[in-house]
PDB file of N, CA and C in Angstrom:
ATOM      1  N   UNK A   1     114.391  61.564 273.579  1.00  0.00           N
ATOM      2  CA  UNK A   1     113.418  61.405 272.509  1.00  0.00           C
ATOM      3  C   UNK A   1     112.803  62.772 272.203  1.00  0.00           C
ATOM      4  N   UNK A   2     112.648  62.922 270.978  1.00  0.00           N
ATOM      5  CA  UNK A   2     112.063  64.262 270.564  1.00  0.00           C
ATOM      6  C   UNK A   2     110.744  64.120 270.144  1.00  0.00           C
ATOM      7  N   UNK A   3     110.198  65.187 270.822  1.00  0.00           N
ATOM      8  CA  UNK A   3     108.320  65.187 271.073  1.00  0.00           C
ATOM      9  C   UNK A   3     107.712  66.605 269.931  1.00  0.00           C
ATOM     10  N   UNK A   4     106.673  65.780 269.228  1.00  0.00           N
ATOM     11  CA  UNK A   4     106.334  67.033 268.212  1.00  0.00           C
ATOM     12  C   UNK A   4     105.000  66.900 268.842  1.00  0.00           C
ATOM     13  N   UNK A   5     104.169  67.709 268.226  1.00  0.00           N
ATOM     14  CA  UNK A   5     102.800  67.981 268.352  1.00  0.00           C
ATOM     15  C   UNK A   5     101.801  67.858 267.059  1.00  0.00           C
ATOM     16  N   UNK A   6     101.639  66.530 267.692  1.00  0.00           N
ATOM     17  CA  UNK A   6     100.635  66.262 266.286  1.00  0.00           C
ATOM     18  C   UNK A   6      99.729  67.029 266.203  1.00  0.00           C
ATOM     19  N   UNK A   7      98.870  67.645 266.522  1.00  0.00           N
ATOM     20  CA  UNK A   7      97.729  68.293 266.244  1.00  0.00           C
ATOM     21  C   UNK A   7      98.005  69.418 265.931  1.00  0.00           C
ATOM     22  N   UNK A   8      99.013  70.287 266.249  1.00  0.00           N
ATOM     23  CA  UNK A   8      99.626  71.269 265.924  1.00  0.00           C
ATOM     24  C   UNK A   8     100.387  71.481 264.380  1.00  0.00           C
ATOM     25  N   UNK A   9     100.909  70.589 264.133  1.00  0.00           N
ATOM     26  CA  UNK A   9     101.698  69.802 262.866  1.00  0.00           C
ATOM     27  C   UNK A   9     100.446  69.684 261.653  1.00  0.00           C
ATOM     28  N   UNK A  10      99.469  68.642 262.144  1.00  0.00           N
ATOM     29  CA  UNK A  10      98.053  68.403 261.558  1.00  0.00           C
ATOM     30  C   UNK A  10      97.480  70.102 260.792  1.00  0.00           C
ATOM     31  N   UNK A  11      97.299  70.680 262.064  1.00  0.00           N
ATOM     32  CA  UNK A  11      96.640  71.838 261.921  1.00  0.00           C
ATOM     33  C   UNK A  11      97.308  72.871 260.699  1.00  0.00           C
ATOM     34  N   UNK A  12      98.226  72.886 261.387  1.00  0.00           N
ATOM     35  CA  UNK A  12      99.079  73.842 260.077  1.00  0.00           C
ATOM     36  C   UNK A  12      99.317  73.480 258.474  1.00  0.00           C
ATOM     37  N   UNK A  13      99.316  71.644 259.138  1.00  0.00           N
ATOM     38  CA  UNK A  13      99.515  71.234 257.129  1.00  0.00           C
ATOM     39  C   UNK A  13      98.451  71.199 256.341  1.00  0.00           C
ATOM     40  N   UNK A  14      96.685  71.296 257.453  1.00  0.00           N
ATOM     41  CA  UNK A  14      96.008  70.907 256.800  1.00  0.00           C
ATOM     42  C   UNK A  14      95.485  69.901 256.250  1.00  0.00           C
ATOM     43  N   UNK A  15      96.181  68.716 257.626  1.00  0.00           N
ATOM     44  CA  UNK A  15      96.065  67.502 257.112  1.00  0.00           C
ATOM     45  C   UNK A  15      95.305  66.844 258.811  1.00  0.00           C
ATOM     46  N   UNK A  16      94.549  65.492 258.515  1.00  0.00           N
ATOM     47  CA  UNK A  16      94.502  65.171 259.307  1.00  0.00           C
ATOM     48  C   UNK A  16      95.592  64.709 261.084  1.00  0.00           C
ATOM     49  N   UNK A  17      94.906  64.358 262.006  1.00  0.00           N
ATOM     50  CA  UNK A  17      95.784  63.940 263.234  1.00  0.00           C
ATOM     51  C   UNK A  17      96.726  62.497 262.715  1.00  0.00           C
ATOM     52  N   UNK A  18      95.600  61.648 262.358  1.00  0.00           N
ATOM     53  CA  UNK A  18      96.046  60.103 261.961  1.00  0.00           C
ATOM     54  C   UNK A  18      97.145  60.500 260.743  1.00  0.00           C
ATOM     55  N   UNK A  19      96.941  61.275 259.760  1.00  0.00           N
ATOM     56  CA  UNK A  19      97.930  61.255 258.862  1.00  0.00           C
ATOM     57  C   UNK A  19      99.596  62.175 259.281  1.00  0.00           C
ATOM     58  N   UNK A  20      99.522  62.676 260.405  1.00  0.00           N
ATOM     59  CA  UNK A  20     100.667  63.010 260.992  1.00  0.00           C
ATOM     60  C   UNK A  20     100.950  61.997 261.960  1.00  0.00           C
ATOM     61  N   UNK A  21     100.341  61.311 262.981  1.00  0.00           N
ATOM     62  CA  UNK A  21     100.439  59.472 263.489  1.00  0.00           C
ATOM     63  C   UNK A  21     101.372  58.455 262.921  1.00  0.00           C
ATOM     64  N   UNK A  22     100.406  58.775 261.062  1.00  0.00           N
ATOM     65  CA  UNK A  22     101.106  57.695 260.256  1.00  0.00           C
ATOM     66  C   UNK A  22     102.108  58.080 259.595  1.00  0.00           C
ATOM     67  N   UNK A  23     102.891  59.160 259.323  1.00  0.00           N
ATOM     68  CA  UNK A  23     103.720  59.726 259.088  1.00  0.00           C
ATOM     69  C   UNK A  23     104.973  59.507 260.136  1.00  0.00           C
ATOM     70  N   UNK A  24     104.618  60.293 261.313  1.00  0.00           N
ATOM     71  CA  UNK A  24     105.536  59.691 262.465  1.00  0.00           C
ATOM     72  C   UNK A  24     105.970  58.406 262.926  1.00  0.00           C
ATOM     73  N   UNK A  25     105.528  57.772 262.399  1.00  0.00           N
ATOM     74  CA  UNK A  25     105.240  55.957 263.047  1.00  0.00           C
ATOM     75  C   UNK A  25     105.975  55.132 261.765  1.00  0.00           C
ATOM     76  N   UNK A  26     106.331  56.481 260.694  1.00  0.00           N
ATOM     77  CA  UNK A  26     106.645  55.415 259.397  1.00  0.00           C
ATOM     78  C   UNK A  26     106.030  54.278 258.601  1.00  0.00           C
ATOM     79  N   UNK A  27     104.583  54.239 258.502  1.00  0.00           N
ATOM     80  CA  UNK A  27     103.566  53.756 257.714  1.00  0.00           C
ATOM     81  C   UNK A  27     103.307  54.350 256.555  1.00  0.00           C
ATOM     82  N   UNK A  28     103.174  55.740 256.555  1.00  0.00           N
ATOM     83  CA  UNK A  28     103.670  56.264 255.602  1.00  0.00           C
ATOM     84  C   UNK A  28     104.053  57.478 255.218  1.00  0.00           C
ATOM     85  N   UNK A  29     104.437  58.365 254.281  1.00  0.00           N
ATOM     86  CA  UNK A  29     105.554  59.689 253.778  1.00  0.00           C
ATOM     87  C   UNK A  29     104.812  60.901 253.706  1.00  0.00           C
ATOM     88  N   UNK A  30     104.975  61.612 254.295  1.00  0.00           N
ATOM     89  CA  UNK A  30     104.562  63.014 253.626  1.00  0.00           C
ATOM     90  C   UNK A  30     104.579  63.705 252.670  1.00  0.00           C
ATOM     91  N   UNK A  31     103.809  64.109 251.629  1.00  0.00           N
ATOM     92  CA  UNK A  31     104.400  64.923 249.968  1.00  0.00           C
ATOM     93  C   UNK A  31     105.912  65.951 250.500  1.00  0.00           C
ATOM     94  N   UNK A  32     106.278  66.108 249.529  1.00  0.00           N
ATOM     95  CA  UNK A  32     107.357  66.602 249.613  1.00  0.00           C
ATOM     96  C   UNK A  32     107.010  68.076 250.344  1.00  0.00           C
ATOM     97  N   UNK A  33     105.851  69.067 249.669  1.00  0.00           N
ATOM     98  CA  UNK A  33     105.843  70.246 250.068  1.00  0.00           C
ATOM     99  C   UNK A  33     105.457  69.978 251.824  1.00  0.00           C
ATOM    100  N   UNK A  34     104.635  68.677 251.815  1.00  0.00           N
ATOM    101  CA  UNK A  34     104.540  68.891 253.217  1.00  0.00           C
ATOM    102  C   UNK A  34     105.492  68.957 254.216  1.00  0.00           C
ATOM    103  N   UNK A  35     106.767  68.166 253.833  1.00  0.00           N
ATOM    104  CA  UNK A  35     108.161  67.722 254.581  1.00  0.00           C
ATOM    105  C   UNK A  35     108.621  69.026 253.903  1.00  0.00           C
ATOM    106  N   UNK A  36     108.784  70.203 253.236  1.00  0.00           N
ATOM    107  CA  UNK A  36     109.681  71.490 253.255  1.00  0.00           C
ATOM    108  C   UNK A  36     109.073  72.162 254.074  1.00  0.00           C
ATOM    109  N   UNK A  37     107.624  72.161 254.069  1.00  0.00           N
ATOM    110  CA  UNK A  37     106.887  73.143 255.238  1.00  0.00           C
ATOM    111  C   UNK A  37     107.093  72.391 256.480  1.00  0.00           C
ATOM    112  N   UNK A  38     107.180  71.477 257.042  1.00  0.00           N
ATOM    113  CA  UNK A  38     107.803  70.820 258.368  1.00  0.00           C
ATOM    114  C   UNK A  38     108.662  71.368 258.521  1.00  0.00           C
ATOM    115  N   UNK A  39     109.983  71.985 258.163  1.00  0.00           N
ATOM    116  CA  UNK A  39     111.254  71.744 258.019  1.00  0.00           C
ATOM    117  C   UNK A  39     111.359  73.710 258.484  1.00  0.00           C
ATOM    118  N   UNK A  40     110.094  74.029 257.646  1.00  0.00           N
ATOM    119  CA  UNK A  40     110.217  75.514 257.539  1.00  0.00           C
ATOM    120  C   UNK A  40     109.669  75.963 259.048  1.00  0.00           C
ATOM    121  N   UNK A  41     108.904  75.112 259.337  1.00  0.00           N
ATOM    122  CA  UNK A  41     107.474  75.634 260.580  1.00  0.00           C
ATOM    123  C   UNK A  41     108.124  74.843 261.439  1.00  0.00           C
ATOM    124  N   UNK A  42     108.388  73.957 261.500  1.00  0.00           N
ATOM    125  CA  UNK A  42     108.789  72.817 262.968  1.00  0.00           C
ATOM    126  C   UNK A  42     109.987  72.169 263.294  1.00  0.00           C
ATOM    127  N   UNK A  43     111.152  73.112 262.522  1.00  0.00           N
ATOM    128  CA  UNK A  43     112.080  72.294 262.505  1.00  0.00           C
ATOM    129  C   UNK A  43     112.642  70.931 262.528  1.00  0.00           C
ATOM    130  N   UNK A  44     111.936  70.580 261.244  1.00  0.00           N
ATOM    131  CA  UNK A  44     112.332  68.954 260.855  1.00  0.00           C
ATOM    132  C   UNK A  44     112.632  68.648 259.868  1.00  0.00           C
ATOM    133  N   UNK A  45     113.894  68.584 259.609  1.00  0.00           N
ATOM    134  CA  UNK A  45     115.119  68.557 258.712  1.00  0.00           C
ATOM    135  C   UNK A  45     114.429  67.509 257.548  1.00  0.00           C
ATOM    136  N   UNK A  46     114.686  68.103 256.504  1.00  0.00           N
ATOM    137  CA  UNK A  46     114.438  67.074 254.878  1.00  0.00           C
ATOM    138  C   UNK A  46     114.881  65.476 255.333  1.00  0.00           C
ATOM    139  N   UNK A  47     116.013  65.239 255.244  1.00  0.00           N
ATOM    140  CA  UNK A  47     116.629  64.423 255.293  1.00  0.00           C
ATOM    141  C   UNK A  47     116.112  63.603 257.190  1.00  0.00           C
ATOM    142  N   UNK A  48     115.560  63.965 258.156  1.00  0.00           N
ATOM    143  CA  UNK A  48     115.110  63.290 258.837  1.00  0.00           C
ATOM    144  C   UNK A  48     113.791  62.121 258.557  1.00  0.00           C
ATOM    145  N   UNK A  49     112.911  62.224 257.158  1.00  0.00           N
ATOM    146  CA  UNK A  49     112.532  61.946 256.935  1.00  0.00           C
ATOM    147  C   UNK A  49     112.930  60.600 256.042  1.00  0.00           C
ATOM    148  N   UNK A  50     114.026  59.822 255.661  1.00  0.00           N
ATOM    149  CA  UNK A  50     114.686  58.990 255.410  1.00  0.00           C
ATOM    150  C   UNK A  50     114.307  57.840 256.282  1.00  0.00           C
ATOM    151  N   UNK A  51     114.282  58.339 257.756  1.00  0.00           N
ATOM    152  CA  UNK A  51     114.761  57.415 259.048  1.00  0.00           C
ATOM    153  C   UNK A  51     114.096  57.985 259.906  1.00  0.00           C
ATOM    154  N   UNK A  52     112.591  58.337 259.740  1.00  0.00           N
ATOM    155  CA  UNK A  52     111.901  59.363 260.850  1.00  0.00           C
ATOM    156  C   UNK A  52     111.734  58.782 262.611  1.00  0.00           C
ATOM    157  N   UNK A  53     111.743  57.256 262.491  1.00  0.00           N
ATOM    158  CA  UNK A  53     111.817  57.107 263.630  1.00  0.00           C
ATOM    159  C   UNK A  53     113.286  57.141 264.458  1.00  0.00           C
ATOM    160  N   UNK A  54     114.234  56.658 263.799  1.00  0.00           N
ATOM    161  CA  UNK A  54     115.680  57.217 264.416  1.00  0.00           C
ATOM    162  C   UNK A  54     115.519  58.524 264.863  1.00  0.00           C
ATOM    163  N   UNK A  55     115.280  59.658 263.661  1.00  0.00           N
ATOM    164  CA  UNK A  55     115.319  61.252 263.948  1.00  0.00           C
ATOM    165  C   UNK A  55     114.769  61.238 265.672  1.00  0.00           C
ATOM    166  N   UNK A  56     113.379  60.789 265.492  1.00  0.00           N
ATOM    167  CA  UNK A  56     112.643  60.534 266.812  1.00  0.00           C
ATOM    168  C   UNK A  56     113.413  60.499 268.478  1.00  0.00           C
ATOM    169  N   UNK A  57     114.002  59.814 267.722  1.00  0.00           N
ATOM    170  CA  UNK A  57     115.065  58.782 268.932  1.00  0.00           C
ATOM    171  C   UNK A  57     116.198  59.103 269.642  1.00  0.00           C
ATOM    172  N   UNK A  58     116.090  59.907 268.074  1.00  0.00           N
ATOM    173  CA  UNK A  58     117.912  60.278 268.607  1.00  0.00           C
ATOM    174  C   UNK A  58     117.673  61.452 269.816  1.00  0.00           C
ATOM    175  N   UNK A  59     118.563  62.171 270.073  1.00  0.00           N
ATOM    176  CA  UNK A  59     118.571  62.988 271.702  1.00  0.00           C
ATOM    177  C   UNK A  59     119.275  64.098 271.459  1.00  0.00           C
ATOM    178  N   UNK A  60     119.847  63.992 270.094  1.00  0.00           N
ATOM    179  CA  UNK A  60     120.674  65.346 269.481  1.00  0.00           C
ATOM    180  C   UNK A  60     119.569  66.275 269.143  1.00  0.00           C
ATOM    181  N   UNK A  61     120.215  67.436 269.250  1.00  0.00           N
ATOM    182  CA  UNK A  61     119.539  68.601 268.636  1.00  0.00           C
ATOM    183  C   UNK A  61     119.046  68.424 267.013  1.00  0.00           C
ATOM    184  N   UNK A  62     118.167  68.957 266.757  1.00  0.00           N
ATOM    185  CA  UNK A  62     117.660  69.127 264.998  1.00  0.00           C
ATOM    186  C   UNK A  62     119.132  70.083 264.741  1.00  0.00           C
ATOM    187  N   UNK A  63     119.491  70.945 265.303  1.00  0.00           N
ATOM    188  CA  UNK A  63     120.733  71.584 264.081  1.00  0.00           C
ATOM    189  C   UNK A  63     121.663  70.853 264.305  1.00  0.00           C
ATOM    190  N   UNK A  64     121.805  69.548 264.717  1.00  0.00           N
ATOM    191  CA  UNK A  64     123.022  68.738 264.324  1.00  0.00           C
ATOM    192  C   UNK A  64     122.900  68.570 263.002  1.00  0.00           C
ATOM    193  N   UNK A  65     121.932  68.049 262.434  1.00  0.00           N
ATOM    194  CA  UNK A  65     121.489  67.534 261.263  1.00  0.00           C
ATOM    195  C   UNK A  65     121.525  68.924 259.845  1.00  0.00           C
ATOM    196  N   UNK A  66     122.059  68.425 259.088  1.00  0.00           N
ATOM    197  CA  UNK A  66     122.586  69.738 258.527  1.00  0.00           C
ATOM    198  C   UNK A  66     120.918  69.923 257.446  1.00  0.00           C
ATOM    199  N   UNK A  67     120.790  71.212 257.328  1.00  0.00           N
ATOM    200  CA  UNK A  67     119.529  71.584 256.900  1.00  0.00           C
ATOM    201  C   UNK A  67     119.735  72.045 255.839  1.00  0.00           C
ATOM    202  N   UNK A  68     118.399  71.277 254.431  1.00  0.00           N
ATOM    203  CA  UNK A  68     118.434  72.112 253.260  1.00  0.00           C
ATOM    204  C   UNK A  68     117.800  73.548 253.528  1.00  0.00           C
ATOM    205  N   UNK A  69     118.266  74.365 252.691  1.00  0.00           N
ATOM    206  CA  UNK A  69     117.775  75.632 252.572  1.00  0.00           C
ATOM    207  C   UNK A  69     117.056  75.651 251.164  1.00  0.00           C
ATOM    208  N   UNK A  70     116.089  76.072 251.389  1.00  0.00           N
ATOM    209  CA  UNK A  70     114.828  76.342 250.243  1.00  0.00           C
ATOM    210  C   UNK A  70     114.482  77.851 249.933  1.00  0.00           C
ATOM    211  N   UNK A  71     114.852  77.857 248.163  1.00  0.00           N
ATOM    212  CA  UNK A  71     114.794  79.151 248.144  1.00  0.00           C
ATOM    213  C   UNK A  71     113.647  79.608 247.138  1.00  0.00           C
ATOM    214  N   UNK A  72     113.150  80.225 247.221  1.00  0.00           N
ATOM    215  CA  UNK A  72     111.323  80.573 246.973  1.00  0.00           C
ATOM    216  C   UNK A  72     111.693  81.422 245.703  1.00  0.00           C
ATOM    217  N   UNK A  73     110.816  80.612 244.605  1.00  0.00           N
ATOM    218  CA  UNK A  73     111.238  81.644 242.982  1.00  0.00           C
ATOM    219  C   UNK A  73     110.088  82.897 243.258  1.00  0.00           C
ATOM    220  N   UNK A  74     110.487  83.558 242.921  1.00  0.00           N
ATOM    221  CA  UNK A  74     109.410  84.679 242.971  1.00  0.00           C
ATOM    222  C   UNK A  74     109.565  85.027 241.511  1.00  0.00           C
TER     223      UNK A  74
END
């Protein structure tokens, strides 16, 4: 099982503890920028968010899971 750090997660998005809880627990979704900045800061793949408690579960590495790349307009 793969272990994040809510308060850590919280802290950085700027969002509450409970709303990374309810996020993890699948109650409910993160905005999108919040799930690219996950992805960017904590390695947690776009597409884990589909099935966040499977992601959870599963025992594979995050780079099994093939990762979007986000590219920043300047």
């Amino acid at each position: 099982m793969k272990k994040f750090n809510y308060t850590k997660i919280a802290k950085d998005l700027n969002v509450s503890h409970s709303a990374v809880s309810q996020w993890f627990s699948g109650k409910t979704k993160p905005t999108i920028d919040k799930v690219f900045k996950m992805q960017q800061n904590h390695n947690i793949p776009v597409e884990a968010w589909k099935d966040i408690k499977s992601f959870i579960s599963n025992d594979t590495k995050t780079t099994d899971v093939p990762q979007i790349q986000i590219k920043e307009r300047i």
